[in-house]
N, C-alpha and C. Protein backbone atom coordinates (compact mmCIF):
# COMPACT_ATOMS: atom_id res chain seq x y z
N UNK A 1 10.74 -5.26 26.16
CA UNK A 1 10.83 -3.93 26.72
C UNK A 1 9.41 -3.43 27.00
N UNK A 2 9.29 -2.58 28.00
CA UNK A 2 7.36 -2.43 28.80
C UNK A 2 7.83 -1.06 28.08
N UNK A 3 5.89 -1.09 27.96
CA UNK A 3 5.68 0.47 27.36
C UNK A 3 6.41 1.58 28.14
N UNK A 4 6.29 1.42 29.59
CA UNK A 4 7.14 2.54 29.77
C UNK A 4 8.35 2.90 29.29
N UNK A 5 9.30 2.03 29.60
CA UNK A 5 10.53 1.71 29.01
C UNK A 5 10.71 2.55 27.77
N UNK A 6 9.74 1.98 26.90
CA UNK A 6 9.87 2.73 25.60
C UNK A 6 9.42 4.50 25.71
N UNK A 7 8.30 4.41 26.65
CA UNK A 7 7.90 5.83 26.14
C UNK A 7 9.33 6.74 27.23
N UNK A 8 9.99 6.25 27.72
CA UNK A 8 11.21 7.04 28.16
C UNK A 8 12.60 6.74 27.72
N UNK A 9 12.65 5.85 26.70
CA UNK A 9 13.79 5.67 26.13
C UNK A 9 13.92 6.63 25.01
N UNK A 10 14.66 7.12 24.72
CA UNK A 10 15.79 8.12 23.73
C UNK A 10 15.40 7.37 22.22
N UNK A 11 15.56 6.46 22.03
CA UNK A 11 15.36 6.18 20.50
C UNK A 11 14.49 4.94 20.94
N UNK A 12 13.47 4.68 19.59
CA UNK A 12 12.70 3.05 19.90
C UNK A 12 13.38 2.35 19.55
N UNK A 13 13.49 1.16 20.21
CA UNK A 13 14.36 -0.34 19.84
C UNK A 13 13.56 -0.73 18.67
N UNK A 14 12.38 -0.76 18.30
CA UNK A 14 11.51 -0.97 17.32
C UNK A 14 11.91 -0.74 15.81
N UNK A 15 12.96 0.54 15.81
CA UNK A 15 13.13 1.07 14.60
C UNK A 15 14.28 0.35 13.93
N UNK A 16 14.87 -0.16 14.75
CA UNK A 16 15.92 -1.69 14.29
C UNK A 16 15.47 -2.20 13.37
N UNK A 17 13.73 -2.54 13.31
CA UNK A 17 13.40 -3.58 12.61
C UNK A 17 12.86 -2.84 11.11
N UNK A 18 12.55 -1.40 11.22
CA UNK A 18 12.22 -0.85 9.99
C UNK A 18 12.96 -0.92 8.83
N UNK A 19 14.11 -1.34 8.34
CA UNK A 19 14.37 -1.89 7.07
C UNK A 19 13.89 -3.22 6.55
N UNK A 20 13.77 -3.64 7.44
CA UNK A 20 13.05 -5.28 7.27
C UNK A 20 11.65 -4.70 6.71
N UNK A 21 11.16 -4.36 7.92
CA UNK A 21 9.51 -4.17 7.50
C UNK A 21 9.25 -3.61 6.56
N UNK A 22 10.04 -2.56 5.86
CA UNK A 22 10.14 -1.82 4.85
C UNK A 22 9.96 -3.00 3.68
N UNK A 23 11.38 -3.34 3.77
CA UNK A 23 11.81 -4.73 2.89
C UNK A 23 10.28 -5.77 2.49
N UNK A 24 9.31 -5.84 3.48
CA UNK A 24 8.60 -6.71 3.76
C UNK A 24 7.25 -6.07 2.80
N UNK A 25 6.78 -4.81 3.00
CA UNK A 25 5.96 -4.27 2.53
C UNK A 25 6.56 -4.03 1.03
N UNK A 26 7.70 -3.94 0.08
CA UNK A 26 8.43 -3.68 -0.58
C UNK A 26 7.81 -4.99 -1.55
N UNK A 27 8.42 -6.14 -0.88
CA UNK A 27 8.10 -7.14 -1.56
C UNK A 27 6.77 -7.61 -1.80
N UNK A 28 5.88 -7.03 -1.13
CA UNK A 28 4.46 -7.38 -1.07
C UNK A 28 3.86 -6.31 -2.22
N UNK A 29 4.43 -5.30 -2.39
CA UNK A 29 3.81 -4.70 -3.89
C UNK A 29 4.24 -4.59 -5.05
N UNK A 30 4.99 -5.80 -5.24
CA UNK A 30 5.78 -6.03 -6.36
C UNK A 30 4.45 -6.57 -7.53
N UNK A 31 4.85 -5.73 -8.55
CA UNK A 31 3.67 -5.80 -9.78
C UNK A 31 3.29 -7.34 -10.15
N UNK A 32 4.69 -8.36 -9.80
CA UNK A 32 3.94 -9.26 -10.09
C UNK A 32 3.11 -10.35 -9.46
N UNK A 33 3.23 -10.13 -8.13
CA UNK A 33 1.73 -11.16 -7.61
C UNK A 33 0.48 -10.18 -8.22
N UNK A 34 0.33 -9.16 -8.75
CA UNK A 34 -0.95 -8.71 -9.11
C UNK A 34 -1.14 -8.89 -10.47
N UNK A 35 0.05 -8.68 -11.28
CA UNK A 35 -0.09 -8.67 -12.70
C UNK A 35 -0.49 -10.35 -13.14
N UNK A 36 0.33 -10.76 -12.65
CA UNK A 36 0.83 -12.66 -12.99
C UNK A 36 0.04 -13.53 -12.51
N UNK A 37 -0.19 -12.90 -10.97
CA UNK A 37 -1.03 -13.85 -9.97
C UNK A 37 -2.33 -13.49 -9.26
N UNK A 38 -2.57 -12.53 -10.11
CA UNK A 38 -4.21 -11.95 -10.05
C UNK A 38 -4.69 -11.81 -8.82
N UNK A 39 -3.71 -11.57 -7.78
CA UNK A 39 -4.11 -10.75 -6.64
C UNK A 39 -4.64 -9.35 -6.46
N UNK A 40 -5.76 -9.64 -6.10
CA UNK A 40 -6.89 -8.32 -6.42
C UNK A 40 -5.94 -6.83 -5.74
N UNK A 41 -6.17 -6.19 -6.89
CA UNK A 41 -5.63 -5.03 -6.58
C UNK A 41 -5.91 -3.92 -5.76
N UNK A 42 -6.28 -3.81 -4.56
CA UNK A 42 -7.37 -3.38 -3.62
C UNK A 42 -6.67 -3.39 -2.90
N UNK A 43 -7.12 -2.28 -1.53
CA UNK A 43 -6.51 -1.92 -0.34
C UNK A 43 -6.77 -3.94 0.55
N UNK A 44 -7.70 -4.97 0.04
CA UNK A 44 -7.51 -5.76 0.97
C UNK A 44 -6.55 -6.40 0.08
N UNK A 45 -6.60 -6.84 -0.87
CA UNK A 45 -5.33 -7.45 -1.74
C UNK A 45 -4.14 -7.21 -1.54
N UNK A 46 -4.08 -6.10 -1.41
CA UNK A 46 -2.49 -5.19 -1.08
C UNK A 46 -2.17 -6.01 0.65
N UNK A 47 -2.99 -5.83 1.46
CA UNK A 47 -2.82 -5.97 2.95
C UNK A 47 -2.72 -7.92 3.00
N UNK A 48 -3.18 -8.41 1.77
CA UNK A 48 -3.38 -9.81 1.93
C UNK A 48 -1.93 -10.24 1.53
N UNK A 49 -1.18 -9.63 0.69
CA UNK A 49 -0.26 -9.93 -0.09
C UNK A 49 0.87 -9.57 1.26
N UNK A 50 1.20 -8.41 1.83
CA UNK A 50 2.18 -7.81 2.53
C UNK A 50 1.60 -8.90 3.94
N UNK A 51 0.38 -9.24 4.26
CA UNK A 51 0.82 -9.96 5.57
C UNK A 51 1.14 -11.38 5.17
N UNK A 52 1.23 -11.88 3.48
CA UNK A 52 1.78 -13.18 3.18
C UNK A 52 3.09 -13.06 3.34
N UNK A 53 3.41 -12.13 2.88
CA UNK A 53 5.31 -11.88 3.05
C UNK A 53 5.66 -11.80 4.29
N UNK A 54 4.90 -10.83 5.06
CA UNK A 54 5.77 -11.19 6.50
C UNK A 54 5.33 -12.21 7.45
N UNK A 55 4.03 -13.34 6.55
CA UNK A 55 4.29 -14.19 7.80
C UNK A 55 5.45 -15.25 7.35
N UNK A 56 5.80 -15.21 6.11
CA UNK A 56 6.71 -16.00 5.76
C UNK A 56 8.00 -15.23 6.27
N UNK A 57 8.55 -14.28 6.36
CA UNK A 57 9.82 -13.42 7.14
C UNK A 57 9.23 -13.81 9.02
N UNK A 58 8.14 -13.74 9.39
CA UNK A 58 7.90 -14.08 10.84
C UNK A 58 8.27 -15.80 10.88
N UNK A 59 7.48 -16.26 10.47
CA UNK A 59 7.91 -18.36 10.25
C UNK A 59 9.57 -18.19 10.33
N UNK A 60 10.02 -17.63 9.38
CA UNK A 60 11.34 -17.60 9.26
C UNK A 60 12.18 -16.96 10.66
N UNK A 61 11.57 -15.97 11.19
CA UNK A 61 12.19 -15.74 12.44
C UNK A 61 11.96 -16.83 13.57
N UNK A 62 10.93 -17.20 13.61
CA UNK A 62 10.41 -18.32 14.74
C UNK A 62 11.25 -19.00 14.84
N UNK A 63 12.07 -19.35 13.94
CA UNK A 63 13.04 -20.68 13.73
C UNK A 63 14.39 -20.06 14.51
N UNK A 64 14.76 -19.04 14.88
CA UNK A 64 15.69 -18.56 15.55
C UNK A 64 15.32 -17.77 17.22
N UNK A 65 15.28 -18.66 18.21
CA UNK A 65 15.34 -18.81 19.38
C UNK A 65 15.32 -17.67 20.17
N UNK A 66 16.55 -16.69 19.78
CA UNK A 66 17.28 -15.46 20.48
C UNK A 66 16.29 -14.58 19.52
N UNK A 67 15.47 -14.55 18.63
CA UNK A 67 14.99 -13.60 17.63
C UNK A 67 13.63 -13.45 17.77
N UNK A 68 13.40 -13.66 19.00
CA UNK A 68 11.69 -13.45 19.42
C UNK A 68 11.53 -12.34 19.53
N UNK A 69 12.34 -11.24 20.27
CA UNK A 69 11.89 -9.92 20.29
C UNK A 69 11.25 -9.22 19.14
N UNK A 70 12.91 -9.55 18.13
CA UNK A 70 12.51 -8.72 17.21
C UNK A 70 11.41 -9.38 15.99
N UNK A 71 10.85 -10.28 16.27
CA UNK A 71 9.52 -11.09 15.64
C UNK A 71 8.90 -9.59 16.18
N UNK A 72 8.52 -9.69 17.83
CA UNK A 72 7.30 -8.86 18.02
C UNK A 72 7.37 -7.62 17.68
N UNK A 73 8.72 -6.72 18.08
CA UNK A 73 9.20 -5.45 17.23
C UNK A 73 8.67 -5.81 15.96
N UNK A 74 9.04 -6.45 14.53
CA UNK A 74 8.01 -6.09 13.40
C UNK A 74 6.72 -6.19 13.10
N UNK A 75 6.15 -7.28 14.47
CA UNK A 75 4.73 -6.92 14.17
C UNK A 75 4.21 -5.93 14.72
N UNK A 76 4.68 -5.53 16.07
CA UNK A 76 4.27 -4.35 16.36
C UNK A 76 4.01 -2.88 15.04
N UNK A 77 5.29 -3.07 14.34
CA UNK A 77 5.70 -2.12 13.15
C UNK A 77 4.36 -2.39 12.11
N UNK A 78 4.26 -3.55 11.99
CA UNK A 78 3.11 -4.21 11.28
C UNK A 78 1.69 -3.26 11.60
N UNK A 79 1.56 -2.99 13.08
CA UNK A 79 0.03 -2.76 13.52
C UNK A 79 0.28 -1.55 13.50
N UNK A 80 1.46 -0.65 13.76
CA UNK A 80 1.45 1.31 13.87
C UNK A 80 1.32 1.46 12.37
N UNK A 81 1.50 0.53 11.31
CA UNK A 81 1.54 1.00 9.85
C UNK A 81 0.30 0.76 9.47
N UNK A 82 -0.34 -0.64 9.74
CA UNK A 82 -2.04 -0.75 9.52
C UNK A 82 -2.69 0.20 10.24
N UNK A 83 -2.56 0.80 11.41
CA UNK A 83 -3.37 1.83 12.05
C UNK A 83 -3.31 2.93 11.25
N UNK A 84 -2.03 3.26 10.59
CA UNK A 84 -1.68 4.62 10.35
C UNK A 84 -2.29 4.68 8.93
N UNK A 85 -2.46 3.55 8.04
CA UNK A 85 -3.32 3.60 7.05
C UNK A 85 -4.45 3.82 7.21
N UNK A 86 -4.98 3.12 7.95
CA UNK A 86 -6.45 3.18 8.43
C UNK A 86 -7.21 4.84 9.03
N UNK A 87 -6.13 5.16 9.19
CA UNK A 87 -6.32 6.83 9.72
C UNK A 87 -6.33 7.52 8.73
N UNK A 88 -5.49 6.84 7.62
CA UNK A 88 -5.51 8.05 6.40
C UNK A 88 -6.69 8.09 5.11
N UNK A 89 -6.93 6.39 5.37
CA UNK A 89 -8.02 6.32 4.54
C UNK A 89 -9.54 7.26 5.44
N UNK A 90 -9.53 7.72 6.47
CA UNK A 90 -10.57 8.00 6.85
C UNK A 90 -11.29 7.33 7.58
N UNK A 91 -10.41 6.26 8.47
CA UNK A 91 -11.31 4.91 9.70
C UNK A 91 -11.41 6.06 11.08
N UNK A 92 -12.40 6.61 11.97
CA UNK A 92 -12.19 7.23 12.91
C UNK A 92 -11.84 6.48 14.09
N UNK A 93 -11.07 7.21 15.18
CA UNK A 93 -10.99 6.82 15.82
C UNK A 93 -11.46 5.60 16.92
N UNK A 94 -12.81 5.99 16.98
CA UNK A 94 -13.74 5.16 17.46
C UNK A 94 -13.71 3.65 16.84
N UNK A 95 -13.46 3.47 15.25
CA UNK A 95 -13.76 2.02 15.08
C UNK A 95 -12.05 1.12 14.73
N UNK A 96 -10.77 2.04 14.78
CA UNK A 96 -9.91 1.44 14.65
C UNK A 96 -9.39 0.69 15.31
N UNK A 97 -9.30 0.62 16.29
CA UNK A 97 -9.16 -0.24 17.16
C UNK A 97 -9.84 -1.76 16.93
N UNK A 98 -10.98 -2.20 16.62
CA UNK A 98 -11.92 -2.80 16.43
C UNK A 98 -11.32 -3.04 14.31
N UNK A 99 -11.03 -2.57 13.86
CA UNK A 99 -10.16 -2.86 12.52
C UNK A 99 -8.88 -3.50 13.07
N UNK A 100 -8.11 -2.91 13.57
CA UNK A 100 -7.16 -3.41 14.32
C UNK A 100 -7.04 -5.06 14.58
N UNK A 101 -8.15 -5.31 15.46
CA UNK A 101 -8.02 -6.30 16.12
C UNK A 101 -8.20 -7.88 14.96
N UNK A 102 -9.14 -7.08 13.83
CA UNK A 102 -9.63 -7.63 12.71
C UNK A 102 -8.32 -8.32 12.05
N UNK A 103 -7.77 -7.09 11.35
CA UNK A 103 -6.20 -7.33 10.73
C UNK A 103 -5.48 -8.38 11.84
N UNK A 104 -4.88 -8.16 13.05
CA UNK A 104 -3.87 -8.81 13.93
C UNK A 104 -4.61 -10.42 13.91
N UNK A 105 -6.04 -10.55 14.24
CA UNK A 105 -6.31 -12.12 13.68
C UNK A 105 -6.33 -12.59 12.27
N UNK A 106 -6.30 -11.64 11.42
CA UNK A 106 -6.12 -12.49 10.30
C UNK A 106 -4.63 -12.76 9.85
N UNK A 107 -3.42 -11.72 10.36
CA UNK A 107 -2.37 -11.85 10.66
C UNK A 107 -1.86 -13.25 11.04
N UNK A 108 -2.85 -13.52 12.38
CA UNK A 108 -2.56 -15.15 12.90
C UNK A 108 -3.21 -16.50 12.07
N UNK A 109 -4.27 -15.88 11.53
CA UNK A 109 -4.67 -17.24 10.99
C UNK A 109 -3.84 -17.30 9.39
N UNK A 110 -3.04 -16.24 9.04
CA UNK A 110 -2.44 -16.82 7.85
C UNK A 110 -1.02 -17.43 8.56
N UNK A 111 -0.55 -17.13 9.64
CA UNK A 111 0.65 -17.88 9.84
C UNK A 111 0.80 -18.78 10.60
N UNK A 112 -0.46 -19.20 10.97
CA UNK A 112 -0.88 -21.25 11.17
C UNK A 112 -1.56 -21.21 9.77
N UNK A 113 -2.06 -21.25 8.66
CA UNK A 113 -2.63 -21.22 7.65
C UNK A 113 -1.02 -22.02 7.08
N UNK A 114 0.20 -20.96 6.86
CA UNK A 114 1.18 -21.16 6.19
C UNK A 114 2.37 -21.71 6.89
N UNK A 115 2.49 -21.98 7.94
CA UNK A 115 2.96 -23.10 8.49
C UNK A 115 2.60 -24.49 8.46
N UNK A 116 1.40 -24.71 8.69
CA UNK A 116 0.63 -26.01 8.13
C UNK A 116 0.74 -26.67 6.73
N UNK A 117 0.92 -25.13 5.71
CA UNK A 117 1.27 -25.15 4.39
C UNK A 117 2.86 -25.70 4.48
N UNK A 118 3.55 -24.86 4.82
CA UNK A 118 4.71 -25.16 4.87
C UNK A 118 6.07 -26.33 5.59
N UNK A 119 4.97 -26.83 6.31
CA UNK A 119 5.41 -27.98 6.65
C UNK A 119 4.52 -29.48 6.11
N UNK A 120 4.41 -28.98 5.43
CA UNK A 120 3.22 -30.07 4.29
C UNK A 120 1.89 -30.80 5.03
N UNK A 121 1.51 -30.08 6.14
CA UNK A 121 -0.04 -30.51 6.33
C UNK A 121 -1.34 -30.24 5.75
N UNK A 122 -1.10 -28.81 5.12
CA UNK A 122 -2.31 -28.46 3.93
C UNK A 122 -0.90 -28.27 2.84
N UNK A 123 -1.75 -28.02 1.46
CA UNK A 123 -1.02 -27.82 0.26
C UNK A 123 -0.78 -25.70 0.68
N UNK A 124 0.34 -25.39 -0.29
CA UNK A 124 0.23 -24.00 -0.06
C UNK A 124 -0.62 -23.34 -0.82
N UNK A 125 -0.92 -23.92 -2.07
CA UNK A 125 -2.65 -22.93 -2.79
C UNK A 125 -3.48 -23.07 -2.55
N UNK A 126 -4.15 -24.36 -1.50
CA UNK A 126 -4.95 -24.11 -0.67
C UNK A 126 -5.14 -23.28 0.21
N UNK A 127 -3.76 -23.32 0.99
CA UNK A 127 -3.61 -21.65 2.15
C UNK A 127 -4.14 -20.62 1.12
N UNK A 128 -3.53 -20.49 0.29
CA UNK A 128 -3.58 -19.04 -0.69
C UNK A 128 -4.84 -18.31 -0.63
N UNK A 129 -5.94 -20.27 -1.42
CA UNK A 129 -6.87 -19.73 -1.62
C UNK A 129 -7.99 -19.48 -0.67
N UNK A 130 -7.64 -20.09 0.67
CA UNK A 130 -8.45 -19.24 1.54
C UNK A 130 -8.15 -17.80 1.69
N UNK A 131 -6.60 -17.53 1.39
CA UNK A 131 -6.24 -16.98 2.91
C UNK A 131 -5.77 -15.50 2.46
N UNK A 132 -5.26 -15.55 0.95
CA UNK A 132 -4.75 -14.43 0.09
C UNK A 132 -5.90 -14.29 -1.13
N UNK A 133 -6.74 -15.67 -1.45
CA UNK A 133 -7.94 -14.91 -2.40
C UNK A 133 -8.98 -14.74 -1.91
N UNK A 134 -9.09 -15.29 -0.82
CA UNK A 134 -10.29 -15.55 0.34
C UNK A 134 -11.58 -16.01 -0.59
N UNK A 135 -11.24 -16.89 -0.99
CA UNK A 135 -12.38 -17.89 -1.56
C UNK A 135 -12.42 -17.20 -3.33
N UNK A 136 -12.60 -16.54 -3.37
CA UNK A 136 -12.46 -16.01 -4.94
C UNK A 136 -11.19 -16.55 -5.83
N UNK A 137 -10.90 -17.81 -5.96
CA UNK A 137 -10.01 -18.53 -6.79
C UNK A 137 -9.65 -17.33 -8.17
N UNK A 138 -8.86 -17.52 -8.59
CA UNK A 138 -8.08 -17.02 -9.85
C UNK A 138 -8.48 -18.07 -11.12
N UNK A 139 -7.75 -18.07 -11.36
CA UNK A 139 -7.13 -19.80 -12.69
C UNK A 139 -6.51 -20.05 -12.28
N UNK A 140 -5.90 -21.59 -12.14
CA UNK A 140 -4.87 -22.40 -11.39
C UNK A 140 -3.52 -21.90 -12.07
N UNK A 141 -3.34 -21.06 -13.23
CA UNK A 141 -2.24 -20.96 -13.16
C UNK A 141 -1.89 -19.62 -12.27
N UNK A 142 -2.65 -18.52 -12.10
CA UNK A 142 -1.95 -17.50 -11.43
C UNK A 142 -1.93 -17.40 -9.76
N UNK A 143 -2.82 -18.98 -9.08
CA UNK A 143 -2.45 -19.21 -8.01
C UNK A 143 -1.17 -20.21 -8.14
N UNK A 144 -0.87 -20.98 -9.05
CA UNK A 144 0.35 -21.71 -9.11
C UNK A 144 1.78 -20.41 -8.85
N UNK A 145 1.38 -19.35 -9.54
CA UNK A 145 2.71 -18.18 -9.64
C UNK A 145 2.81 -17.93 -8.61
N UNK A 146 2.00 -17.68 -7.55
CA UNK A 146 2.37 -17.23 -6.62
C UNK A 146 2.53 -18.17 -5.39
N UNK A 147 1.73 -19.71 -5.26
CA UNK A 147 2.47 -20.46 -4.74
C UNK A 147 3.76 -20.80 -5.38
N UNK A 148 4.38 -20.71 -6.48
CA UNK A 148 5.76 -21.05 -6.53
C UNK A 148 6.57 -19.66 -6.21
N UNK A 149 6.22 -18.73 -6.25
CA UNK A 149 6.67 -17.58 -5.67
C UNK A 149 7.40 -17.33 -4.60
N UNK A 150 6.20 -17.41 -3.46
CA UNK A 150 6.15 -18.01 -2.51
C UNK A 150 7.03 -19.10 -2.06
N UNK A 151 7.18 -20.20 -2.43
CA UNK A 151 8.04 -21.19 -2.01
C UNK A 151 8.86 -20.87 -2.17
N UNK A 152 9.34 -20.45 -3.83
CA UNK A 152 10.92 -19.83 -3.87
C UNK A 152 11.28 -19.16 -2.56
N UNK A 153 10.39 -17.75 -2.06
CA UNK A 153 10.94 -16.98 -1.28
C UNK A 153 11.18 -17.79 0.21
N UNK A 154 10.38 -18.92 0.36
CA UNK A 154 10.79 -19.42 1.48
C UNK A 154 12.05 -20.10 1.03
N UNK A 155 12.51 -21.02 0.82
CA UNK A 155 13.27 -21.65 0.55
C UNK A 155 14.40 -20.88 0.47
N UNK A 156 14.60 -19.62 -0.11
CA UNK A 156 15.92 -18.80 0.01
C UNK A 156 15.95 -17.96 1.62
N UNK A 157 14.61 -17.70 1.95
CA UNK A 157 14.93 -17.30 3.43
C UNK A 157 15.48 -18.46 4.84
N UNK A 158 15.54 -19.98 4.10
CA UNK A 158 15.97 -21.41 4.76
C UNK A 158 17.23 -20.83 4.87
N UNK A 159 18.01 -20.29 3.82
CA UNK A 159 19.32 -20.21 4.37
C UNK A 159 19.94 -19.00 3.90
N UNK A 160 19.13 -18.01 4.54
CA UNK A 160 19.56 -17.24 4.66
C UNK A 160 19.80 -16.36 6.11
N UNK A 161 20.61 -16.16 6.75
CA UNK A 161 21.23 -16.12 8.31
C UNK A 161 20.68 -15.04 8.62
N UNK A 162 19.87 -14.96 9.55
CA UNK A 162 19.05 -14.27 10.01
C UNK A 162 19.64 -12.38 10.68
N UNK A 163 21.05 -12.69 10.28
CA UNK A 163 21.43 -10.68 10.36
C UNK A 163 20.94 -10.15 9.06
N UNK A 164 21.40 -10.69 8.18
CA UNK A 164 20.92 -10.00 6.53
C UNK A 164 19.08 -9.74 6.60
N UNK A 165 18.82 -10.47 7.32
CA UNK A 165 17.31 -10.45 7.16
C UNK A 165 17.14 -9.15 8.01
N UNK A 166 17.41 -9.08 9.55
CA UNK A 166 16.95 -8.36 10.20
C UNK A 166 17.92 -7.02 9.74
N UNK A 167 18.82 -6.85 8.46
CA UNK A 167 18.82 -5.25 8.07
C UNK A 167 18.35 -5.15 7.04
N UNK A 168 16.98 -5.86 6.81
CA UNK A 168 16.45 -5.78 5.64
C UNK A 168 16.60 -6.44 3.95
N UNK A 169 17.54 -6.83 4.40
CA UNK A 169 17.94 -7.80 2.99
C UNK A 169 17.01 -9.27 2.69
N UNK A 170 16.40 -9.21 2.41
CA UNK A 170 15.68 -10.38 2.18
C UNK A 170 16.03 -10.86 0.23
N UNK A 171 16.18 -12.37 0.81
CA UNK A 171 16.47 -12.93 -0.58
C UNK A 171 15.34 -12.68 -1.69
């Protein structure tokens, strides 16, 4: 759908996807990748953790053909919610955009990061530890928690049919 489209349509098609994304950010501040898996507790920790979850809910959409739109509908949702943080913490106008663009590539390099992971070309605590500790390793056990975490949650989103997902139900 073109921006116009939207800025004259009656309701956004976009907002379809807000229980998901909800769902997505939901699962990304769950106490225990921070408590267990020593994901730094910080506005980048927080943002490292929530774009691990939805690139694993995005991977998971990729795999369904007819479900491209609403891939880009939640990332779009993805970038009006990083902007809208970024406004509240006090980013001015002038440099968000330029934050923006920052977040949306690191967005991409964790979901070739975790595809590569996930189809067994790198290990997944390797992804992690570039990509969610960004070089600042933990102890191998609280990157193990959250690569098995992680896998669990993929592995239940394998079969799980992609309507439950897109009203937010994630396994």
């Amino acid at each position: 759908m073109s921006i116009l489209s939207r800025l004259f349509a009656k309701t956004d098609p976009r907002e379809a996807m807000r229980p998901l994304y909800n769902a997505v950010v939901m699962r990304g501040r769950e106490a225990h990748w921070y408590a267990d898996g020593a994901v730094p507790d910080t506005l980048d920790g927080r943002f490292d953790m929530i774009a691990g979850v939805l690139s694993f809910v995005l991977l998971r959409l990729e795999q369904e053909a007819d479900r491209k739109q609403e891939s880009v509908w939640l990332t779009e949702i993805f970038v009006d919610d990083m902007d809208g943080q970024l406004r509240q913490i006090g980013i001015g106008d002038m440099i968000v955009g330029k934050h923006i663009g920052k977040m949306m590539s690191a967005l991409g390099g964790r979901l070739s990061a975790y595809r590569s992971a996930l189809t067994g070309t790198d290990g997944l605590e390797e992804a992690l530890l570039r990509n969610l500790y960004r070089g600042n390793a933990p102890g191998a056990h609280e990157v193990r928690h959250v690569a098995q975490a992680l896998a669990a949650f993929w592995e239940a989103l394998q079969v799980t049919p992609a309507e439950p997902l897109l009203e937010g139900r994630l396994p």
